[in-house]
C-alpha atoms as a PDB file:
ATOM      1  CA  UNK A   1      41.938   9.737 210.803  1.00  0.00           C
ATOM      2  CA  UNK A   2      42.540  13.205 211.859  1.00  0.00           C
ATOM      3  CA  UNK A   3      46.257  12.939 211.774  1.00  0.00           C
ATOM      4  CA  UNK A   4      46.351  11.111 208.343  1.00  0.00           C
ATOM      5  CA  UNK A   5      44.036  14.462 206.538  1.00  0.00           C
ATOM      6  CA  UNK A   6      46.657  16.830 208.281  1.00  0.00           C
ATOM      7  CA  UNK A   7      49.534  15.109 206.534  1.00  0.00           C
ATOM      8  CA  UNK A   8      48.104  14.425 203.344  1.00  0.00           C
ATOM      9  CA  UNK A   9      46.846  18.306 203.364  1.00  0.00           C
ATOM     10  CA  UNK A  10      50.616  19.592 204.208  1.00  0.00           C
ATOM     11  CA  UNK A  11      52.185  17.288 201.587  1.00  0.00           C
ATOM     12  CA  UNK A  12      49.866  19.017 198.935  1.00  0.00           C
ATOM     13  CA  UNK A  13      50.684  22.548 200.117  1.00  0.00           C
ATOM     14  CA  UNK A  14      54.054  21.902 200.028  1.00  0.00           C
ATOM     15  CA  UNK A  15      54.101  20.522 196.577  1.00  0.00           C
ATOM     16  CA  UNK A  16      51.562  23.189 195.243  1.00  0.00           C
ATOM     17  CA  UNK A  17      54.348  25.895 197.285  1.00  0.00           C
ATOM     18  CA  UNK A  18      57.513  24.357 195.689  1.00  0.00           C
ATOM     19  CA  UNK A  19      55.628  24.418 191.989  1.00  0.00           C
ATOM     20  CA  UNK A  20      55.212  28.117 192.613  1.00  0.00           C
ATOM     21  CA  UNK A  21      58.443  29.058 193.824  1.00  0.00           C
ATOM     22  CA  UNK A  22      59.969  26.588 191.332  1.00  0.00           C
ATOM     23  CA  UNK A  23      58.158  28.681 188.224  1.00  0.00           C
ATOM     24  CA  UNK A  24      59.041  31.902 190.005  1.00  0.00           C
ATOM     25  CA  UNK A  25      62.738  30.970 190.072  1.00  0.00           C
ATOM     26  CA  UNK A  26      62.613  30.038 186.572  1.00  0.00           C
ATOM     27  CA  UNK A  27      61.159  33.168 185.622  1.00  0.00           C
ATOM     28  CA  UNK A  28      63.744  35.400 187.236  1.00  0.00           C
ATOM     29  CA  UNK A  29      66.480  32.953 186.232  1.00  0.00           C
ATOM     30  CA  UNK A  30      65.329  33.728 182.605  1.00  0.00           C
ATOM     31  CA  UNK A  31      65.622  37.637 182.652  1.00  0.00           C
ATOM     32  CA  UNK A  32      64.479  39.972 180.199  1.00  0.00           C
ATOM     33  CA  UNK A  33      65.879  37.876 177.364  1.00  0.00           C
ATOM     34  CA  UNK A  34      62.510  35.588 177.990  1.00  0.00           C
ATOM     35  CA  UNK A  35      60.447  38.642 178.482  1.00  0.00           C
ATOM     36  CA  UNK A  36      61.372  40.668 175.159  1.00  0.00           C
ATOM     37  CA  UNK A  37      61.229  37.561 173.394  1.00  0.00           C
ATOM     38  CA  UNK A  38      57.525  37.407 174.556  1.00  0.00           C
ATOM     39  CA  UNK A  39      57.133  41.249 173.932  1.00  0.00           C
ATOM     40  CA  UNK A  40      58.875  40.982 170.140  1.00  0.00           C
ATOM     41  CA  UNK A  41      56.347  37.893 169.214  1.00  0.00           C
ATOM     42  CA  UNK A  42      53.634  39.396 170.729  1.00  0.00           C
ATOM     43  CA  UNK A  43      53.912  43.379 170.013  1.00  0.00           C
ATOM     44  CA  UNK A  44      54.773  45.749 166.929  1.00  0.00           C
ATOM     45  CA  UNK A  45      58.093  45.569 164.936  1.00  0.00           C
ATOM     46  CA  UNK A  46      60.017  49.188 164.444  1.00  0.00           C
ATOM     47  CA  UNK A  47      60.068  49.110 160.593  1.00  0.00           C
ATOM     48  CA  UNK A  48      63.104  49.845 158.903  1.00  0.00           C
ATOM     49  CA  UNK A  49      63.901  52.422 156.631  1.00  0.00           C
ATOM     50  CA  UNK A  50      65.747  51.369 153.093  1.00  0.00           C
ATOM     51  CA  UNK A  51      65.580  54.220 151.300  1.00  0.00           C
ATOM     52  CA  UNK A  52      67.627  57.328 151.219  1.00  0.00           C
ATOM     53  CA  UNK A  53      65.823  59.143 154.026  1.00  0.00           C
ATOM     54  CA  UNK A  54      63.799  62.586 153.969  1.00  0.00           C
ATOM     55  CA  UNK A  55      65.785  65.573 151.449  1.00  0.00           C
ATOM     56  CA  UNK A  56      67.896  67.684 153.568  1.00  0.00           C
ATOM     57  CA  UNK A  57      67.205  71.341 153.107  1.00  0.00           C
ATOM     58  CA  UNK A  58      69.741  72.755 150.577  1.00  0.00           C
ATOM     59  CA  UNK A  59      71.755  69.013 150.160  1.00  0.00           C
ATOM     60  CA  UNK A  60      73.080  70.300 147.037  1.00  0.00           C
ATOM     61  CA  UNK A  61      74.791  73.597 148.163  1.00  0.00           C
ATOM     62  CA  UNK A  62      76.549  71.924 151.115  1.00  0.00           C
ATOM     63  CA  UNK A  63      79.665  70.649 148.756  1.00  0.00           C
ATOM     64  CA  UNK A  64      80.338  73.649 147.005  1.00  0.00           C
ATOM     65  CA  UNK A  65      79.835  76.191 150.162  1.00  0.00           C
ATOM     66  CA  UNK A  66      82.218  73.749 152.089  1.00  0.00           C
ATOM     67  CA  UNK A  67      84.651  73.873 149.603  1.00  0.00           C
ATOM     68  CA  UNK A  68      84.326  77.611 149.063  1.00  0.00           C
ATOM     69  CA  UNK A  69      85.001  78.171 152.799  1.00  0.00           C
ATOM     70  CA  UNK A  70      88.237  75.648 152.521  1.00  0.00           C
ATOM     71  CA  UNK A  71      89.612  77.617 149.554  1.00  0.00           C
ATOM     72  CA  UNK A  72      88.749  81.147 151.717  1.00  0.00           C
ATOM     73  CA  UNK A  73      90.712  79.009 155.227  1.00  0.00           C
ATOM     74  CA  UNK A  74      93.330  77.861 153.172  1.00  0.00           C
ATOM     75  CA  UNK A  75      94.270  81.552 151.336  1.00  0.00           C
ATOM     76  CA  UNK A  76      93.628  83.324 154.864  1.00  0.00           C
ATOM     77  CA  UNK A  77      95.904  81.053 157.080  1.00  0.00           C
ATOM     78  CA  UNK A  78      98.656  80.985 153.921  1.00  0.00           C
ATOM     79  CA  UNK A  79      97.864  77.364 153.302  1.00  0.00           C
ATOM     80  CA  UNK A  80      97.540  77.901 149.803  1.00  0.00           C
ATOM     81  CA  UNK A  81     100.344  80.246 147.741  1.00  0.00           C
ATOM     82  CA  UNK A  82      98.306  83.092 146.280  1.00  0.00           C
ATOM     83  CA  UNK A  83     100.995  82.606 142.932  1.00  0.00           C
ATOM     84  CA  UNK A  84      99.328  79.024 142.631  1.00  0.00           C
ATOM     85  CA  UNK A  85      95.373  80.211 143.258  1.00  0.00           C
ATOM     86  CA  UNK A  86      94.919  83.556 144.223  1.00  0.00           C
ATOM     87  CA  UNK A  87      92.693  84.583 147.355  1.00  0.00           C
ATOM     88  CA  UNK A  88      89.019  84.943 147.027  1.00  0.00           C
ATOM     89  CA  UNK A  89      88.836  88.471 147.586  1.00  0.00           C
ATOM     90  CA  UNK A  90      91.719  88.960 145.201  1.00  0.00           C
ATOM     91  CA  UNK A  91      88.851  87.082 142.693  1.00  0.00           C
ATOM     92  CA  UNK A  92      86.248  89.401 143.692  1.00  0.00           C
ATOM     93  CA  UNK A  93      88.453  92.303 143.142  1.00  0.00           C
ATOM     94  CA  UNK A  94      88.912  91.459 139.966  1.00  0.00           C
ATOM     95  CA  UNK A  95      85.802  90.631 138.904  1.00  0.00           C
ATOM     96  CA  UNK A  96      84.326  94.177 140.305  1.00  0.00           C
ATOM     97  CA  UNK A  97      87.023  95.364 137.852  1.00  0.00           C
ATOM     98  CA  UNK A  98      86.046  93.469 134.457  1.00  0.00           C
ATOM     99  CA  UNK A  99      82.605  94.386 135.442  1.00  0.00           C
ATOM    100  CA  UNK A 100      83.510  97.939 135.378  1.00  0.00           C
ATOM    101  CA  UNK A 101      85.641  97.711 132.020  1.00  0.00           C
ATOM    102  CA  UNK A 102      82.608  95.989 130.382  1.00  0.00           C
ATOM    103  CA  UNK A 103      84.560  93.080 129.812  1.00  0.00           C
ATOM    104  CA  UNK A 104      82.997  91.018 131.240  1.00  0.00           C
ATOM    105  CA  UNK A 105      79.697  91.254 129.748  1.00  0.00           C
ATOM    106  CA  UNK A 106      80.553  91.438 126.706  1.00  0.00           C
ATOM    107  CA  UNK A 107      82.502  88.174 126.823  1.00  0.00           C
ATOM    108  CA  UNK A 108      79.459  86.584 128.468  1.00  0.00           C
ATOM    109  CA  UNK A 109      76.718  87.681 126.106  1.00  0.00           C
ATOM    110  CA  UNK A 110      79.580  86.199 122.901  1.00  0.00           C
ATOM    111  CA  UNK A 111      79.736  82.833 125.104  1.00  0.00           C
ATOM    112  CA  UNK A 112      76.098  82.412 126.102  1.00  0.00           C
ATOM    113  CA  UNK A 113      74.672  83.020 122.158  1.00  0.00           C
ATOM    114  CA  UNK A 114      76.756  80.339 121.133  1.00  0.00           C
ATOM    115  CA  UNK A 115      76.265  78.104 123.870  1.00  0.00           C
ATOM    116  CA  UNK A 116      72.223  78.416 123.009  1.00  0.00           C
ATOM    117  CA  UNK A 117      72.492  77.983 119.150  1.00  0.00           C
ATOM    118  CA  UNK A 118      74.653  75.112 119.614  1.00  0.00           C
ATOM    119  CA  UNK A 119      72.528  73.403 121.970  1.00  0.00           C
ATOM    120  CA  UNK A 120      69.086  73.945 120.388  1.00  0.00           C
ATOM    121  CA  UNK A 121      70.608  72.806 116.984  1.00  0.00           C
ATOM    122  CA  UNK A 122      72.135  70.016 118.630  1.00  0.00           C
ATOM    123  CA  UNK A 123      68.475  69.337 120.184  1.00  0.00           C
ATOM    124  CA  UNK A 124      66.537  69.655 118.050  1.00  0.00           C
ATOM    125  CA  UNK A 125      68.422  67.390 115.014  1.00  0.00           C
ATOM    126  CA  UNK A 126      69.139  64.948 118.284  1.00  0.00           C
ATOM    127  CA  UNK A 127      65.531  64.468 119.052  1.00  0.00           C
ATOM    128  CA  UNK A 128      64.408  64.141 115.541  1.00  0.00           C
ATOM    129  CA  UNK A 129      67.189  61.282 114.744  1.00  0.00           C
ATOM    130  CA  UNK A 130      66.027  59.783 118.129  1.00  0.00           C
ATOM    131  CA  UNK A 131      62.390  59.814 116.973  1.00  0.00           C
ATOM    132  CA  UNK A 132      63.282  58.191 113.642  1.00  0.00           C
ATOM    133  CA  UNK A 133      65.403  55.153 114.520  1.00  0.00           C
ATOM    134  CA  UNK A 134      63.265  54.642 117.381  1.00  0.00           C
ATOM    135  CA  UNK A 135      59.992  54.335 115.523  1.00  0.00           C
ATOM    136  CA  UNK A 136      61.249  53.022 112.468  1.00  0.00           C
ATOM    137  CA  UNK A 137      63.555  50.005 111.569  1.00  0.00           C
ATOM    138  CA  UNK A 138      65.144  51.373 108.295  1.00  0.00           C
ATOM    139  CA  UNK A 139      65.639  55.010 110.315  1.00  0.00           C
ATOM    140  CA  UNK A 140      67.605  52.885 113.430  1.00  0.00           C
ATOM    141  CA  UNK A 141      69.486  50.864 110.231  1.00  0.00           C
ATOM    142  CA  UNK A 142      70.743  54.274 108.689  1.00  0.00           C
ATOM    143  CA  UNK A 143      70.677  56.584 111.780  1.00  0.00           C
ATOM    144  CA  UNK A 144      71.756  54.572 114.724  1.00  0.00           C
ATOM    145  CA  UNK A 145      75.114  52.905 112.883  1.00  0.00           C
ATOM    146  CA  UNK A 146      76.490  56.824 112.244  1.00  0.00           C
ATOM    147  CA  UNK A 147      75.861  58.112 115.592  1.00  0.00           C
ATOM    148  CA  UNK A 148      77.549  55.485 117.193  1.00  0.00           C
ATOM    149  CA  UNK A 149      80.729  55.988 114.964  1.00  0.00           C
ATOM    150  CA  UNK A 150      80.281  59.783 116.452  1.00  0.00           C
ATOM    151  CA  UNK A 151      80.171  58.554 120.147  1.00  0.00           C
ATOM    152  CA  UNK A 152      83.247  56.600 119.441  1.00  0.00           C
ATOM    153  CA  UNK A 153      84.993  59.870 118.555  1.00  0.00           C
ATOM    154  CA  UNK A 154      85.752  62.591 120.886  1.00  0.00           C
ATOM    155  CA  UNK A 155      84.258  65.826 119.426  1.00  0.00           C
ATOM    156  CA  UNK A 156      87.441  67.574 120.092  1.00  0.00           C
ATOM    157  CA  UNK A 157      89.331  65.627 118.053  1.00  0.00           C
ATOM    158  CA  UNK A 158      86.910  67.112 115.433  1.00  0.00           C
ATOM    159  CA  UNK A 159      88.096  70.687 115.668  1.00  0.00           C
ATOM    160  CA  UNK A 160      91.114  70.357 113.047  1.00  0.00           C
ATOM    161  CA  UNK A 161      88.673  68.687 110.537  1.00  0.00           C
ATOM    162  CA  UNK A 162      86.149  71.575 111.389  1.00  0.00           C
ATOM    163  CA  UNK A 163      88.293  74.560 110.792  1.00  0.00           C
ATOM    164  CA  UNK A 164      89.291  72.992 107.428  1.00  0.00           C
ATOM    165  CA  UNK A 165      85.598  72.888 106.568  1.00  0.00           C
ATOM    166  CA  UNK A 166      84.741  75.864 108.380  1.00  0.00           C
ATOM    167  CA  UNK A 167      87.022  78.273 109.413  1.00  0.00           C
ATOM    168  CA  UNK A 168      87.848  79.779 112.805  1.00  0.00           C
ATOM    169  CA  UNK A 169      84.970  81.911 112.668  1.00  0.00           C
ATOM    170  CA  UNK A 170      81.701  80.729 114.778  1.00  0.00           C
ATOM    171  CA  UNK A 171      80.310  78.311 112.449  1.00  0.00           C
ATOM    172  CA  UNK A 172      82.692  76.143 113.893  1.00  0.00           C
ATOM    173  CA  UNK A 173      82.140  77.011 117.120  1.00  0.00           C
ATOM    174  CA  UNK A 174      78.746  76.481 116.996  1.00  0.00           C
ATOM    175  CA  UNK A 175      79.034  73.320 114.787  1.00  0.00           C
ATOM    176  CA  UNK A 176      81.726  71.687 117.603  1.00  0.00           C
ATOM    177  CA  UNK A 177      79.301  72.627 120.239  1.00  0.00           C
ATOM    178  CA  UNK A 178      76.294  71.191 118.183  1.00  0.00           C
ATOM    179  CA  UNK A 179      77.700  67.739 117.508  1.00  0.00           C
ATOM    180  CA  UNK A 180      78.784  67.497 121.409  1.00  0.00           C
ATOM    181  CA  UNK A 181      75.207  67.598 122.320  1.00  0.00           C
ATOM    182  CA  UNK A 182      73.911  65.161 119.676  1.00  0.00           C
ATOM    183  CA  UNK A 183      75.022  62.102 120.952  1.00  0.00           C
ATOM    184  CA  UNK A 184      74.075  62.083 124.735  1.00  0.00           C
ATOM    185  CA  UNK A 185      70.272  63.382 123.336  1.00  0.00           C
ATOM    186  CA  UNK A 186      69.990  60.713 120.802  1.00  0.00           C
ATOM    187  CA  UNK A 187      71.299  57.796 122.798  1.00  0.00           C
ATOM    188  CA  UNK A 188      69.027  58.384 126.103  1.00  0.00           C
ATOM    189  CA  UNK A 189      65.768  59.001 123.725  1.00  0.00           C
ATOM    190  CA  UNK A 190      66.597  56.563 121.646  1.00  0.00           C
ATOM    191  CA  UNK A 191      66.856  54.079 124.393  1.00  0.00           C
ATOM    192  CA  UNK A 192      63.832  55.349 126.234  1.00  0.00           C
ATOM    193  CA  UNK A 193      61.846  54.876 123.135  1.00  0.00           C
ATOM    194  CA  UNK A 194      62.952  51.218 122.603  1.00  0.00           C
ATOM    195  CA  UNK A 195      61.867  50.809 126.884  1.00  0.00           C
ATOM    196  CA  UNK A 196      58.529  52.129 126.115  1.00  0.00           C
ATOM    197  CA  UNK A 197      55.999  48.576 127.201  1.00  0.00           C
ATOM    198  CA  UNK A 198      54.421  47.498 124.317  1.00  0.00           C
ATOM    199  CA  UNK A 199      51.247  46.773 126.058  1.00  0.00           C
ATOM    200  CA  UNK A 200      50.504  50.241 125.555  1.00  0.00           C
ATOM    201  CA  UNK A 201      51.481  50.030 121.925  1.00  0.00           C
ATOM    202  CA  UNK A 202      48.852  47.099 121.826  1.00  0.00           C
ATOM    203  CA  UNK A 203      46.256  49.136 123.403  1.00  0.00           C
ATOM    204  CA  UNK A 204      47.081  52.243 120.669  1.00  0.00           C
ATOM    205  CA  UNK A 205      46.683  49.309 118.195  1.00  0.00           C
ATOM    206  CA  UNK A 206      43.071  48.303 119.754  1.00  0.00           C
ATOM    207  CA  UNK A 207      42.264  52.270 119.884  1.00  0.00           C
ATOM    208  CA  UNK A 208      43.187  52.202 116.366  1.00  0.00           C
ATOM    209  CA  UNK A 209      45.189  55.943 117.755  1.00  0.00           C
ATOM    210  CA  UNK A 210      46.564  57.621 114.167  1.00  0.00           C
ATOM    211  CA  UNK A 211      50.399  57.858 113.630  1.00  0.00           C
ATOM    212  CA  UNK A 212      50.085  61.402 115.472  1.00  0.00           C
ATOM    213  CA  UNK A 213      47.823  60.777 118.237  1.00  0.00           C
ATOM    214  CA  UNK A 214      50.484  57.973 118.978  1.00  0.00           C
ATOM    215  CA  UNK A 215      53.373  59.536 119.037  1.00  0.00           C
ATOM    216  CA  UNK A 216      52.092  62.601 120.900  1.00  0.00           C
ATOM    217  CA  UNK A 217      50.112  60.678 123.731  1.00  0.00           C
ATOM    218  CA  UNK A 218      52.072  57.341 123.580  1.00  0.00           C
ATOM    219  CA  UNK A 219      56.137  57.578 122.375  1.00  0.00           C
ATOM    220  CA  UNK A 220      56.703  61.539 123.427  1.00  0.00           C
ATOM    221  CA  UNK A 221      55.266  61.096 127.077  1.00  0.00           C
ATOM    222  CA  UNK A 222      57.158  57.644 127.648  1.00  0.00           C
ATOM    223  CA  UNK A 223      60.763  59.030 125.926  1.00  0.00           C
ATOM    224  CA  UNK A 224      60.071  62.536 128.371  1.00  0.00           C
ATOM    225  CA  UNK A 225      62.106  60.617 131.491  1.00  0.00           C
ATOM    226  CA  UNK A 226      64.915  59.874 128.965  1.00  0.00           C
ATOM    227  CA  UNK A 227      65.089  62.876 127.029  1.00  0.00           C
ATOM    228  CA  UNK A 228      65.303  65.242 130.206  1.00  0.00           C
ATOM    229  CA  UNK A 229      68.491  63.033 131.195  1.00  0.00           C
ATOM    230  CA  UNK A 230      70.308  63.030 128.046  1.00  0.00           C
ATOM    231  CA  UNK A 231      69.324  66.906 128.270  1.00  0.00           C
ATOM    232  CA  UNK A 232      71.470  67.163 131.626  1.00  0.00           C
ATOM    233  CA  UNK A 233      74.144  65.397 130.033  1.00  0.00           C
ATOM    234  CA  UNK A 234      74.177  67.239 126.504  1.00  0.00           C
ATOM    235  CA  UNK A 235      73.897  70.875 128.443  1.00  0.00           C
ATOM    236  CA  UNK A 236      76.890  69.599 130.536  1.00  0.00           C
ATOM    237  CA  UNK A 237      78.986  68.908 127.313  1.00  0.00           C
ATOM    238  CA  UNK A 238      77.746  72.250 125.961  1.00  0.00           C
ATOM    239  CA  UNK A 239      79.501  74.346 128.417  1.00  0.00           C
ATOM    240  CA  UNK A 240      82.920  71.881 128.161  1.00  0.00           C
ATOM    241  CA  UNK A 241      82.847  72.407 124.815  1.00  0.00           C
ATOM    242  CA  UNK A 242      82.554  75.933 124.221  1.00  0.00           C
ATOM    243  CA  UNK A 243      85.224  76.258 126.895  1.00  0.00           C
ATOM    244  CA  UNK A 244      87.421  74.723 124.036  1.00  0.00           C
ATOM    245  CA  UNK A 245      86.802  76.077 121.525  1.00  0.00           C
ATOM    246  CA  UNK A 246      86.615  79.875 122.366  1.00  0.00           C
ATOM    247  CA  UNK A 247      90.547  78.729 123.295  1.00  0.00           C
ATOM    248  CA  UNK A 248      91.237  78.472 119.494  1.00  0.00           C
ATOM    249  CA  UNK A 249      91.689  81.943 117.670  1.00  0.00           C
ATOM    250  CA  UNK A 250      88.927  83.330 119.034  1.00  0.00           C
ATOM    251  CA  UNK A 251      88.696  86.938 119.953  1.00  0.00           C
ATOM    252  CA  UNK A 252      86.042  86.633 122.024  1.00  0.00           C
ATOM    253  CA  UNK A 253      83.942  84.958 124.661  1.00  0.00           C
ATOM    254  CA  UNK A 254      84.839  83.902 128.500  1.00  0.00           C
ATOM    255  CA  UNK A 255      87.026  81.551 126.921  1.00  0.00           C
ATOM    256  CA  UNK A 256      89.407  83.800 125.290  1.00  0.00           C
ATOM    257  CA  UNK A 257      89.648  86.111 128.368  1.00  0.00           C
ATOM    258  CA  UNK A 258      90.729  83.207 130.289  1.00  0.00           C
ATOM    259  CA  UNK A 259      93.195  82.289 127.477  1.00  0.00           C
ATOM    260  CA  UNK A 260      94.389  85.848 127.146  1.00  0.00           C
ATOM    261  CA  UNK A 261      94.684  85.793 131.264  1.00  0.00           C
ATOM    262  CA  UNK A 262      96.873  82.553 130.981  1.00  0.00           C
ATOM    263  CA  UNK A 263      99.377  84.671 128.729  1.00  0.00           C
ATOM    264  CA  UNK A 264      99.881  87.821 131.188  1.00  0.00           C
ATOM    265  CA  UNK A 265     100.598  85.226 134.326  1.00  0.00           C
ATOM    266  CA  UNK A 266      96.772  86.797 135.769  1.00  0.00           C
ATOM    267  CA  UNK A 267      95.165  84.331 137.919  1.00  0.00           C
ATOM    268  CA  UNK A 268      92.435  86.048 139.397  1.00  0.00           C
ATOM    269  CA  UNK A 269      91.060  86.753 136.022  1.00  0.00           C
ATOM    270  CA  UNK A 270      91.366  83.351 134.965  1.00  0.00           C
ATOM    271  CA  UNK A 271      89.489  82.253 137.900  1.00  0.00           C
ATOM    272  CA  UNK A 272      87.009  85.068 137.745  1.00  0.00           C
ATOM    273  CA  UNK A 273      86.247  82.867 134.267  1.00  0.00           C
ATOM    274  CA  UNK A 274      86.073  79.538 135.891  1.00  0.00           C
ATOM    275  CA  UNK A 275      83.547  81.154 138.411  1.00  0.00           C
ATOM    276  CA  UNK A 276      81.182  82.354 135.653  1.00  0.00           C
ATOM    277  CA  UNK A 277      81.474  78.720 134.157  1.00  0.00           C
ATOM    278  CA  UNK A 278      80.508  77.228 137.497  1.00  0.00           C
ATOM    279  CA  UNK A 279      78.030  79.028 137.762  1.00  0.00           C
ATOM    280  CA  UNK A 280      76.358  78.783 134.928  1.00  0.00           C
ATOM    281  CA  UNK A 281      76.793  74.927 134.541  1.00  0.00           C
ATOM    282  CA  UNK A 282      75.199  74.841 137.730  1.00  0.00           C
ATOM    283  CA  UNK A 283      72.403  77.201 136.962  1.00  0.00           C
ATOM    284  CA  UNK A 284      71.669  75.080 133.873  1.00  0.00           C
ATOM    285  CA  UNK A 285      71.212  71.627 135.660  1.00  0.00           C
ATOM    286  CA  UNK A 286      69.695  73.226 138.365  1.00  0.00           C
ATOM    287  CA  UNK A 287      66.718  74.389 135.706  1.00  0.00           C
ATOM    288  CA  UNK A 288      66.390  71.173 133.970  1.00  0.00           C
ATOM    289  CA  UNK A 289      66.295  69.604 137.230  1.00  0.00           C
ATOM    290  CA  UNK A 290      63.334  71.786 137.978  1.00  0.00           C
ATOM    291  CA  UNK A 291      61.876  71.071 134.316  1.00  0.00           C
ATOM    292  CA  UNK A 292      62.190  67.426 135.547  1.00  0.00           C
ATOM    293  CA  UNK A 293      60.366  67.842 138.786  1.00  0.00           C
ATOM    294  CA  UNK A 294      57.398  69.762 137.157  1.00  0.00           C
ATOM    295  CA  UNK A 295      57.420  67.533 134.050  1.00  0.00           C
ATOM    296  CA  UNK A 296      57.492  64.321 135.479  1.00  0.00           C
ATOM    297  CA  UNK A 297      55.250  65.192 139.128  1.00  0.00           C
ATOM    298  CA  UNK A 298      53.422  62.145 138.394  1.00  0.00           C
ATOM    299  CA  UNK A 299      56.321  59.366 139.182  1.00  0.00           C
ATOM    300  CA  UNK A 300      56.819  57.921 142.383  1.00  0.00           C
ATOM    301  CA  UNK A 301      60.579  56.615 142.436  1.00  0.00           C
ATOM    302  CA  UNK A 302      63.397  56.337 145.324  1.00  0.00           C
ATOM    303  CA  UNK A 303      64.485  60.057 144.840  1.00  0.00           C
ATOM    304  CA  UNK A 304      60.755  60.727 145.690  1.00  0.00           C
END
C-alpha cells in the first residue's frame, strides 16, 4: 500500500512540474510581443496629436529673414551679379541717401494718402453693397449681378477707360484703387451674411429684435469673421494697385520713383521701393491680423 501512495504521489508531482514548466516555456517562447499586447489592452493609449501643433515663436518672420540672409550670402560670395540685384548694403546706402534728399518721404506720404482714401472708399461702399444684397432679395437681384461682372474684369484693364473719364490726375488713382478693393469686401461679407444659421434669425423673430437691434447684434457680429478676411484680401490689392498706377504719368509717389529709377539703369533705388512696399504690405496684414485676434477672441478653431 505504501509503495502504490509513493507512485501515485510522484506521478502527480511530475504532471503538476511539467504543467509549470510547460506554461513557463510558453511564456518566454511568447516574448514581449504577448506582454505589450497585455500592457496596450490593459494600460493608457499615447493620444495623438492632429492638429497643427503649439505656434512657434516668430513662425512668420522665419521666411522672409531666411531669404534676406540668402540674398545678403548670395551678393557677398558673388553668387548673385550686383548689375542684376544689387547688394544689400548697396540698398541701404541708398536708402540713407533718399532719406537725406527728402525723397523719400515725400513719395511715401503721396503713396500712403492714396492708398487710405482708396481703401476706406472702397470699404465703406463694399460693406454697404454687402449689407444690402445680403439682407434683401431685390438689393442681391440689382447689386450682386454688377459686382460679379466687376470680378470678372481685372481692374487694370480699367485704367484706359478711367483716364478717359478721369484724367491722369488722382481721381483716377484713387478711383482704380477703390474699385480693386470692392470686390474681395463684398464677396466675403456677402457670403458670410448668407452663412449666418437661421436659427438665430428665428430666435430674433421670437424676440421680436427691431430691424436695428438685428442687424447690429445678429448680421454685423456673424459677417465680422468674413469681413476681416475679405479686409486682408482688399488691403493686399490696395497696395498692388497703387503700385500701378503711380507707374502711369504720375509725378509722384513710391511708384514713380521706382519708375523714374527703371529709366536711369538704378537698381538700388528701385529696390529701396520694393522694400518700402514689403514692408508696408506686411505691416498692414500684420494689423488686421491683430484686429482679427482681438475681434474674434471668442472662437475656438484649428489656428487656436
Amino acid at each position: 500500500m505504501a509503495t502504490t501512495w509513493d507512485a501515485d504521489e510522484a506521478k502527480l508531482s511530475l504532471t503538476t512540474s511539467g504543467r509549470v514548466h510547460g506554461g513557463s516555456r510558453a511564456t518566454k517562447l511568447a516574448g514581449p510581443a504577448s506582454s505589450a499586447g497585455l500592457t496596450g489592452s490593459a494600460g493608457p493609449r499615447a493620444r495623438r496629436r492632429l492638429g497643427p501643433g503649439p505656434a512657434i515663436p516668430f513662425g512668420l518672420q522665419i521666411g522672409p529673414v531666411l531669404l534676406v540672409l540668402t540674398w545678403v550670402v548670395g551678393s557677398a560670395l558673388g553668387w548673385i551679379d550686383p548689375r542684376i540685384l544689387s547688394a544689400p548694403w548697396t540698398v541701404i546706402e541708398a536708402f540713407v541717401r533718399l532719406i537725406e534728399q527728402g525723397r523719400l518721404q515725400d513719395n511715401f506720404v503721396t503713396s500712403a494718402t492714396r492708398a487710405l482714401l482708396g481703401l476706406g472708399i472702397g470699404l465703406l461702399i463694399g460693406t454697404i453693397l454687402a449689407v444690402i444684397a445680403g439682407l434683401s432679395r431685390i438689393g442681391e437681384a440689382l447689386i450682386d449681378g454688377p459686382v460679379q461682372i466687376k470680378r470678372a474684369i481685372p481692374t487694370l484693364a480699367l485704367i484706359p477707360l478711367l483716364i478717359l473719364w478721369f484724367g491722369i490726375g488722382e481721381s483716377m488713382k484713387v478711383t482704380t484703387i477703390a474699385l480693386a478693393v470692392i470686390v474681395p469686401i463684398y464677396i466675403h461679407t456677402h457670403n458670410a451674411l448668407r452663412s449666418i444659421d437661421s436659427r438665430y434669425v428665428e430666435l430674433a423673430e421670437t424676440l421680436r429684435m427691431s430691424q436695428k437691434d438685428f442687424i447690429l447684434q445678429v448680421v454685423l457680429p456673424g459677417a465680422l469673421p468674413g469681413f476681416l478676411l475679405g479686409l486682408r484680401f482688399a488691403v493686399t490689392l490696395c497696395w498692388v494697385s497703387l503700385v500701378v498706377v503711380e507707374q502711369i504719368n504720375a509725378t509722384s509717389g513710391l511708384g514713380y520713383m521706382i519708375d523714374l529709377a527703371r529709366n536711369y539703369g538704378q537698381t538700388d533705388v528701385i529696390l529701396v521701393g520694393l522694400v518700402v512696399y514689403v514692408l508696408l504690405g506686411l505691416v498692414s496684414d500684420g494689423l488686421v491680423r491683430l484686429l482679427e485676434r482681438r475681434v474674434l477672441s471668442w472662437r475656438r478653431t484649428l489656428a487656436n
